[in-house]
Protein backbone atom coordinates (compact mmCIF):
# COMPACT_ATOMS: atom_id res chain seq x y z
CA UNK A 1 -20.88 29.64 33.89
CA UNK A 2 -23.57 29.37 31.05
CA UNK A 3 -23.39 25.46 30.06
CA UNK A 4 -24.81 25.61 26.59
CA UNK A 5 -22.27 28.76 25.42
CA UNK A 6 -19.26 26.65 26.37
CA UNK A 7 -20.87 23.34 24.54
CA UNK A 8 -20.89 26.04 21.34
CA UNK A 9 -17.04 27.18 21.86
CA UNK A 10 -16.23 23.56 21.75
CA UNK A 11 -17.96 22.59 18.86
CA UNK A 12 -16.57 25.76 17.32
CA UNK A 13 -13.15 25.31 18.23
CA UNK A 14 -13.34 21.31 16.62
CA UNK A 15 -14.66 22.92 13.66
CA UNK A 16 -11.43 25.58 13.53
CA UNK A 17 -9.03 23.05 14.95
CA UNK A 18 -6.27 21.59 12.51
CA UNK A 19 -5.72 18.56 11.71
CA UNK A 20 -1.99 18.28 10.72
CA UNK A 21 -1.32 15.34 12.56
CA UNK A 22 -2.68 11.93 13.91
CA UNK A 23 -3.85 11.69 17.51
CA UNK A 24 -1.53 9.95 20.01
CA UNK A 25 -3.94 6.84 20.33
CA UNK A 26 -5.56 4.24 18.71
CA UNK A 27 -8.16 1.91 19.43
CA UNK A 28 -8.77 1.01 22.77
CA UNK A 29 -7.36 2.59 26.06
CA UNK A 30 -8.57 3.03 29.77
CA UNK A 31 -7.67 5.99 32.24
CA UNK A 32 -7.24 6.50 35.95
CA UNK A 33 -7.57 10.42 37.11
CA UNK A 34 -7.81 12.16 40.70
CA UNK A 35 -8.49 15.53 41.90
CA UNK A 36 -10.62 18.16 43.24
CA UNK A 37 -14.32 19.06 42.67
CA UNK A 38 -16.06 22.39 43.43
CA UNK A 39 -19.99 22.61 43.80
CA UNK A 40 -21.50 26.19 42.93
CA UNK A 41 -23.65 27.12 45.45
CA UNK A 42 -27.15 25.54 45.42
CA UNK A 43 -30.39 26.63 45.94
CA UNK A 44 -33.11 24.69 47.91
CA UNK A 45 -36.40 24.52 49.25
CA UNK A 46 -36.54 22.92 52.49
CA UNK A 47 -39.86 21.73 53.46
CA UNK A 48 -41.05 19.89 56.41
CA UNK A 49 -44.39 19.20 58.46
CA UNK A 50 -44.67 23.28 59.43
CA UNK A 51 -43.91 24.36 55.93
CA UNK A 52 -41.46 25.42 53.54
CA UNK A 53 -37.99 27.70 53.36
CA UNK A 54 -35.95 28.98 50.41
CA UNK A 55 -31.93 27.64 51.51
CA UNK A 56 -28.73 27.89 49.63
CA UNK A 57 -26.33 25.41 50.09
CA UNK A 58 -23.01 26.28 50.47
CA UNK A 59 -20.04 23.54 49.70
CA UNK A 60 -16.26 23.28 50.80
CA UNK A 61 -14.02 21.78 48.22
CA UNK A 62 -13.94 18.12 47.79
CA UNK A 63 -12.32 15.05 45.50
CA UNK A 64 -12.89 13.00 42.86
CA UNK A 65 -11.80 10.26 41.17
CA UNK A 66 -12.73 8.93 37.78
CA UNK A 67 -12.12 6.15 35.56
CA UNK A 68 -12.60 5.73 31.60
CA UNK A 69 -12.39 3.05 29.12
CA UNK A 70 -13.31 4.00 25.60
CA UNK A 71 -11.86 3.86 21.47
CA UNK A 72 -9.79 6.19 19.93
CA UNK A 73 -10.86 6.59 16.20
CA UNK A 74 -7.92 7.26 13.27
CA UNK A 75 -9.23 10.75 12.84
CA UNK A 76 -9.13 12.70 16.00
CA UNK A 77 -12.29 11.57 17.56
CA UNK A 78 -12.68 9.15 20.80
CA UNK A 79 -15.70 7.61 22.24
CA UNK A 80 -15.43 6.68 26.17
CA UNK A 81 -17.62 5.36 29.47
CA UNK A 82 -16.72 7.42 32.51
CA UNK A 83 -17.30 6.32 35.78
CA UNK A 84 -16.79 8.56 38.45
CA UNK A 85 -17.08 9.46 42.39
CA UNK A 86 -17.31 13.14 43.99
CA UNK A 87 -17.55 13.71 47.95
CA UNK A 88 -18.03 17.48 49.56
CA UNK A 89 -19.27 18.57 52.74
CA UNK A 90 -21.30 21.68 52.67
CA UNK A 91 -19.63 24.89 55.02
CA UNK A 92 -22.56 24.19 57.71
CA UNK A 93 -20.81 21.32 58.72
CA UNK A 94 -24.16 19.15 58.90
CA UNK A 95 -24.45 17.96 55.40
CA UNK A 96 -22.19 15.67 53.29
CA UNK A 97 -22.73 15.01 49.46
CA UNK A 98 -21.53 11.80 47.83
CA UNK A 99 -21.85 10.55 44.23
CA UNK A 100 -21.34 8.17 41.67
CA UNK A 101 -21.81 9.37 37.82
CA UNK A 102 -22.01 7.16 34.64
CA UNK A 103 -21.28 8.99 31.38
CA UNK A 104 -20.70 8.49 27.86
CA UNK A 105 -18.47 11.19 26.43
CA UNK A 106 -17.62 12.17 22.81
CA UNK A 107 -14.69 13.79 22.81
CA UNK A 108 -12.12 15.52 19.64
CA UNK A 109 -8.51 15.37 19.89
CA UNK A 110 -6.57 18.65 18.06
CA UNK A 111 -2.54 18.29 18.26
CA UNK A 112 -0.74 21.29 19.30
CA UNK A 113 2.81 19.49 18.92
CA UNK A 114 3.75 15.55 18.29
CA UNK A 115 3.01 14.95 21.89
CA UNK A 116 0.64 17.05 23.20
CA UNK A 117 -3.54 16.95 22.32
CA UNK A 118 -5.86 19.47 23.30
CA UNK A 119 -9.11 17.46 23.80
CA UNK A 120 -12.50 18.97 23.42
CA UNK A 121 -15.84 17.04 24.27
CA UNK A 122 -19.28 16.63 26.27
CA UNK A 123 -20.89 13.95 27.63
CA UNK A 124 -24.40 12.73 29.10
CA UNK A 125 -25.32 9.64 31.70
CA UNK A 126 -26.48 8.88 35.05
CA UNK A 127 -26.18 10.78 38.70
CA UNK A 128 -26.69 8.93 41.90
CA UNK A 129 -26.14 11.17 44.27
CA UNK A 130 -25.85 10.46 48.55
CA UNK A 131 -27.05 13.19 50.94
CA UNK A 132 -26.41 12.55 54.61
CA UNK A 133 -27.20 14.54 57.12
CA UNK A 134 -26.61 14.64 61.36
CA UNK A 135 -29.00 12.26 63.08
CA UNK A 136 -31.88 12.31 63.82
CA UNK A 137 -32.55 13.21 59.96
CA UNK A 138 -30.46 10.59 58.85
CA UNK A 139 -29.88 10.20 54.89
CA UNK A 140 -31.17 9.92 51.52
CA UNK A 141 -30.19 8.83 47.73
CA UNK A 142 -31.47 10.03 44.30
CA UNK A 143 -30.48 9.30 40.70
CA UNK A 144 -30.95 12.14 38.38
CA UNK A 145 -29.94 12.77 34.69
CA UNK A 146 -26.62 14.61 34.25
CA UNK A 147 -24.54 16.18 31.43
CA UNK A 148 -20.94 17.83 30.99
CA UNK A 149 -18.37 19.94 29.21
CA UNK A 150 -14.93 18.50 28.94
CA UNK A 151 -11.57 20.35 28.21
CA UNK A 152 -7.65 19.01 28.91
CA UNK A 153 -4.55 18.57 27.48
CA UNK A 154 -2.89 14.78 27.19
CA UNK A 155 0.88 14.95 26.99
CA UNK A 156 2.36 11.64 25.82
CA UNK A 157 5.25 10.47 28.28
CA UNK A 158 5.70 7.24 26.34
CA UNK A 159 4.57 4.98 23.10
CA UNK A 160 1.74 3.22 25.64
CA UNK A 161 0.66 6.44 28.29
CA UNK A 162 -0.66 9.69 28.00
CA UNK A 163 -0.22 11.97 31.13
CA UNK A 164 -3.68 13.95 31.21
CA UNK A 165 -4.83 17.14 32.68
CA UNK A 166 -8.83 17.63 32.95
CA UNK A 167 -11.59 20.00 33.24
CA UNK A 168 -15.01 19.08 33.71
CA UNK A 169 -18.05 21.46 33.74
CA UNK A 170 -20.94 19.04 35.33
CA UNK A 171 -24.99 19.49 35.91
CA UNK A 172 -26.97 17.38 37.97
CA UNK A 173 -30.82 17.77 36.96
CA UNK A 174 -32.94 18.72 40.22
CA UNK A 175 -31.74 16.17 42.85
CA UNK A 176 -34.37 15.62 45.50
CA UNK A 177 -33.63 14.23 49.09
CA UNK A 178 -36.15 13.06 52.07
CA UNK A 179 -34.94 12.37 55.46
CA UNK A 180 -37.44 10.23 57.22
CA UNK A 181 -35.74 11.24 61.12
CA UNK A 182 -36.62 14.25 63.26
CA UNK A 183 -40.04 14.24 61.86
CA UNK A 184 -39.29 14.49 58.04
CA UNK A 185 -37.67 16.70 55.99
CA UNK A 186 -37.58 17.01 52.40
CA UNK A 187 -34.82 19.04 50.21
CA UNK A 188 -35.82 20.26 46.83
CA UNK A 189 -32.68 20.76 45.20
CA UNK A 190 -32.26 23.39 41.79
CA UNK A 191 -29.01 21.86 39.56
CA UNK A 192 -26.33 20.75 40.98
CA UNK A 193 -23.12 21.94 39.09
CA UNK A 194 -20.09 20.87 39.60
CA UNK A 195 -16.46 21.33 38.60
CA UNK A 196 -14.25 18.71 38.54
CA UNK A 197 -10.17 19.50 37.76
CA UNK A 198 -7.77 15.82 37.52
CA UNK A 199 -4.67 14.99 36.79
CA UNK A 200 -4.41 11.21 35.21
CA UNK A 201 -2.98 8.69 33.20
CA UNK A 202 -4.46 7.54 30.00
CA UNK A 203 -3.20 3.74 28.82
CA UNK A 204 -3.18 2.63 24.72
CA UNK A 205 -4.38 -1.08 24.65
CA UNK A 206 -3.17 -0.85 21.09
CA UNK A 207 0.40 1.06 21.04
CA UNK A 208 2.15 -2.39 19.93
CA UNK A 209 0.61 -3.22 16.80
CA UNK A 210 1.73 -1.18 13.95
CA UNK A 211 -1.03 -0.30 11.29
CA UNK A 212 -0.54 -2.91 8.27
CA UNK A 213 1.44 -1.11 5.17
CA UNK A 214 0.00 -1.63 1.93
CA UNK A 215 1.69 -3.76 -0.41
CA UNK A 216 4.78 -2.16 -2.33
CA UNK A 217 3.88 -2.10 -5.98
CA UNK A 218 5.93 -3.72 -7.98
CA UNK A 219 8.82 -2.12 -10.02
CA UNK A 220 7.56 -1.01 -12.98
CA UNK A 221 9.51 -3.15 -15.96
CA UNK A 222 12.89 -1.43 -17.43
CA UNK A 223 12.40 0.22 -20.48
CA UNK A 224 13.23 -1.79 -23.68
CA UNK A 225 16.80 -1.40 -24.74
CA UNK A 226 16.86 -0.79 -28.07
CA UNK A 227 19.69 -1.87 -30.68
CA UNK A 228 22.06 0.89 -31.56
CA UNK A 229 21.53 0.99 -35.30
CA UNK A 230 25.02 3.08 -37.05
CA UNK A 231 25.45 4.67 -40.50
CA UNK A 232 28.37 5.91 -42.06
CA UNK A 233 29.42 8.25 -44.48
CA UNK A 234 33.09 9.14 -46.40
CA UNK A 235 33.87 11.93 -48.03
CA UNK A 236 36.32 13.38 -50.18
CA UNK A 237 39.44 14.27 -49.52
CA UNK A 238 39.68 18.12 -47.17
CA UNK A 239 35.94 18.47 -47.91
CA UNK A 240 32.99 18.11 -45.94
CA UNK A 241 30.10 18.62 -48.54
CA UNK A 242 27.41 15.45 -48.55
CA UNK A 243 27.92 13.57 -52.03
CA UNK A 244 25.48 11.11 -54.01
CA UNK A 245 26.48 8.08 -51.93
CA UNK A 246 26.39 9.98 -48.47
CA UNK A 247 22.49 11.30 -49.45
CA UNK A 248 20.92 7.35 -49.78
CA UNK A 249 23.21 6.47 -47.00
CA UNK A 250 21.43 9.81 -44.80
CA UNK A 251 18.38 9.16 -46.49
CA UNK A 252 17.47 5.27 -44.94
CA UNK A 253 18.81 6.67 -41.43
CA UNK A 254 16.37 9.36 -41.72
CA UNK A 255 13.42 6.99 -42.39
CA UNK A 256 14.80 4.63 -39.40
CA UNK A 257 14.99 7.31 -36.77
CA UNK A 258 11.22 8.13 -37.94
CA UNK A 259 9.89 4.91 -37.78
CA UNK A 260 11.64 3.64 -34.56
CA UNK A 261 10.66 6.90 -32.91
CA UNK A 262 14.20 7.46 -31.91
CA UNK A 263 14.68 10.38 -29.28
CA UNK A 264 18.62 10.73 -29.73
CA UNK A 265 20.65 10.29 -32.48
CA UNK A 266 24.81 10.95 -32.54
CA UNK A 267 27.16 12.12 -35.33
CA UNK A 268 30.82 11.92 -34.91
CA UNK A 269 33.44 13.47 -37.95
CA UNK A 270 36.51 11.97 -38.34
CA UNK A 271 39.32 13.00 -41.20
CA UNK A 272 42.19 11.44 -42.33
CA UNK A 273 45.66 12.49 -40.92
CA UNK A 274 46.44 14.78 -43.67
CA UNK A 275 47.01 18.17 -42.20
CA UNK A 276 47.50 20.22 -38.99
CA UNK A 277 45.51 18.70 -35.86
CA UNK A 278 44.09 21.77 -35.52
CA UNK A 279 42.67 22.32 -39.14
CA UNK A 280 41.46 18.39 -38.95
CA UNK A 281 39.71 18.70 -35.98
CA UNK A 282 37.49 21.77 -37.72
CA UNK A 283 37.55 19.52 -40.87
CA UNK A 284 35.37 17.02 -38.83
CA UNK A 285 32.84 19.07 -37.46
CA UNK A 286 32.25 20.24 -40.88
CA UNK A 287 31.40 16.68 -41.88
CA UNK A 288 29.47 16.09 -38.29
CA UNK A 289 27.44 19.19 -39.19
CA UNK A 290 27.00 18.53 -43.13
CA UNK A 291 25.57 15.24 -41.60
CA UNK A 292 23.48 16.89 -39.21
CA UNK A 293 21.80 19.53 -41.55
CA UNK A 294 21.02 16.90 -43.88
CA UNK A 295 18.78 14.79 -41.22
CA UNK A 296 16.97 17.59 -40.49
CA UNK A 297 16.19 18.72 -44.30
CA UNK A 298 14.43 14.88 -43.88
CA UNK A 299 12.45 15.45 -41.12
CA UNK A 300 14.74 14.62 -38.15
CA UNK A 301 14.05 16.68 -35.02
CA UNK A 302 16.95 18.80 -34.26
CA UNK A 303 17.00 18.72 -30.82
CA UNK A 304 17.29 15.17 -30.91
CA UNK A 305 20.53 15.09 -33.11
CA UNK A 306 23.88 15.69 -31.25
CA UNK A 307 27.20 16.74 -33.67
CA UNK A 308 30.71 16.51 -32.75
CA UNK A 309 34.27 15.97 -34.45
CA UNK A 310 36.99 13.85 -33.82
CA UNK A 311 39.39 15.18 -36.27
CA UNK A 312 42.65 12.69 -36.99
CA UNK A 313 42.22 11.09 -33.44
CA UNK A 314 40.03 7.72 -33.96
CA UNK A 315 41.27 6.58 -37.36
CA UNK A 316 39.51 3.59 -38.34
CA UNK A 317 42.90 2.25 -40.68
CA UNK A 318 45.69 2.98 -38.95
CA UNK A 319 48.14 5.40 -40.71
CA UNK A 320 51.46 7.26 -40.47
CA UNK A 321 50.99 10.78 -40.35
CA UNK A 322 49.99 12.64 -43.82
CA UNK A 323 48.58 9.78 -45.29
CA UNK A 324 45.01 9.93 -47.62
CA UNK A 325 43.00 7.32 -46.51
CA UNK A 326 39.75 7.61 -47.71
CA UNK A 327 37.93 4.99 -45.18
CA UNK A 328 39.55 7.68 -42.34
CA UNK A 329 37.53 10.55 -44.11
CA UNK A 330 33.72 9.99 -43.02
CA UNK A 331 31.13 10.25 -40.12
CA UNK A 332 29.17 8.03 -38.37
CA UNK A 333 25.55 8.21 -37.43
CA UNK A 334 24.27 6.24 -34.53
CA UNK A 335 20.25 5.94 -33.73
């Protein structure tokens, strides 16, 4: 497996990755993961008082567990310490490997659903590694500089845990070894790589405290209400044509709806109860109309102006039926 061309599909995929939703954590959290670890096969140059031999080590599978503590960051990205231990035996039987690693990781969290993260990260830190091997040879210990790839998926089983699956892709820089027994032997060991699968438990420190909401803003104020302001109008009798008086009384609610601004003004006709309902009721809307026509002659937007008629059915002096009342015959005009 080529180490730097999966470091570049990482960094390429948190470059593509969406970020359509938050990441399960926030601030501080620890782990606790177990599982198996795999060591490619190794080459090696023993060497001892009669010389040197080329060797590859061969390795069964082994365990692992691991432990992190580290700060998840509002948008996607978490920085951890890992501290972990490996063990393998090689197939020979005659050699065991032990370690403990110390890493910093930087890793990006892309949501695939509400609950589950793909994570996406690498890391670089410390590898003391244990060789032992049958007496007389006895053992050895070296501490070498180490670096990994890291891929999982984090499925949230609650508001405070994360149930984690991991993959990590890990080189250990040219790990020597020299066994004092049996006459001395020294192994000179090419990187170490390792892969490491766990299944964990990831903890939020922080799931309790809700992030602060900003203030509300306040409400904005209620519009001013504004005094309904009425005209009105009469007419003569069974006509609906604007006379002298009805043009100054049109003309000042002209100039008021223009210098109040007004955005709606009402006409209602009205007739006296001379005549068929029928005929008074058009009768009225002549007179609303009249009315309206006018105000717009004197600037009054149209589409602010609403007409209707009333005919005999609001009379403002009450009346038997066929009476002339001339305060009945008029309209009223309300800004």
């Amino acid at each position: 497996m080529n180490t730097k061309a999966l470091l570049l599909g990482a960094t390429a995929s948190i470059a593509l990755a969406s970020s359509a939703s938050a990441a399960h954590f926030r601030g501080w959290y620890f782990g606790i993961e177990g599982g198996a670890n795999w060591i490619d096969d190794t080459d090696v140059v023993i060497r001892t008082s009669e010389g040197a031999a080329a060797a590859t080590l061969e390795f069964e599978s082994g365990w692992a567990v691991l432990a992190t503590i580290g700060y998840a960051f509002p948008d996607h990205w978490r920085i951890e310490g890992e501290i972990g231990y490996r063990n393998n035996d090689t197939t020979a039987d005659n050699l065991e490997v032990s370690e403990w690693s110390f890493m910093l990781n930087a890793l990006y969290d892309i949501p695939l659903s509400p609950a589950l993260d793909l994570t996406l990260g690498a890391g670089a830190g410390y590898d003391h590694a244990k060789a032992e091997v049958d007496v007389p040879a006895g053992d050895d210990s070296d501490g070498n500089f180490a670096y990994q790839a890291i891929a999982g998926l984090s499925y949230a089983i609650g508001k405070r845990t994360d149930l984690t699956l991991t993959y990590r892709y890990l080189v250990v820089q040219e790990p020597q070894f020299v066994f004092t027994g049996g006459g001395g032997v020294t192994f000179d060991v090419d990187d170490v790589t390792k892969h490491t699968v766990t299944a964990g438990l990831r903890f939020d420190l922080h799931a309790d405290e809700e992030p602060a909401l900003p203030p509300a803003p306040p409400p904005p104020p209620p519009p001013p209400v504004l005094p309904v302001k009425s005209f009105v109008i009469f007419f003569g009798f069974a006509k609906c044509n604007i006379t002298g008086e009805a043009e100054a009384v049109l003309s000042e609610a002209a100039a008021a709806a223009k210098a109040q601004g007004v955005t709606s003004v009402r006409i209602v006709g009205h007739t006296d109860s001379v005549g068929s309902p029928a005929s008074n009721q058009a009768l009225s809307e002549c007179r609303a109309n009249a009315a309206k026509s006018n105000l717009v002659g004197k600037g009054v937007p149209e589409g602010a102006i609403s007409s209707t008629g009333k005919g005999e059915s609001e009379l403002i002096v009450q009346t038997g039926d066929g009476v002339k009342e001339p305060q009945n015959r008029r309209a009223t005009i309300d800004l």
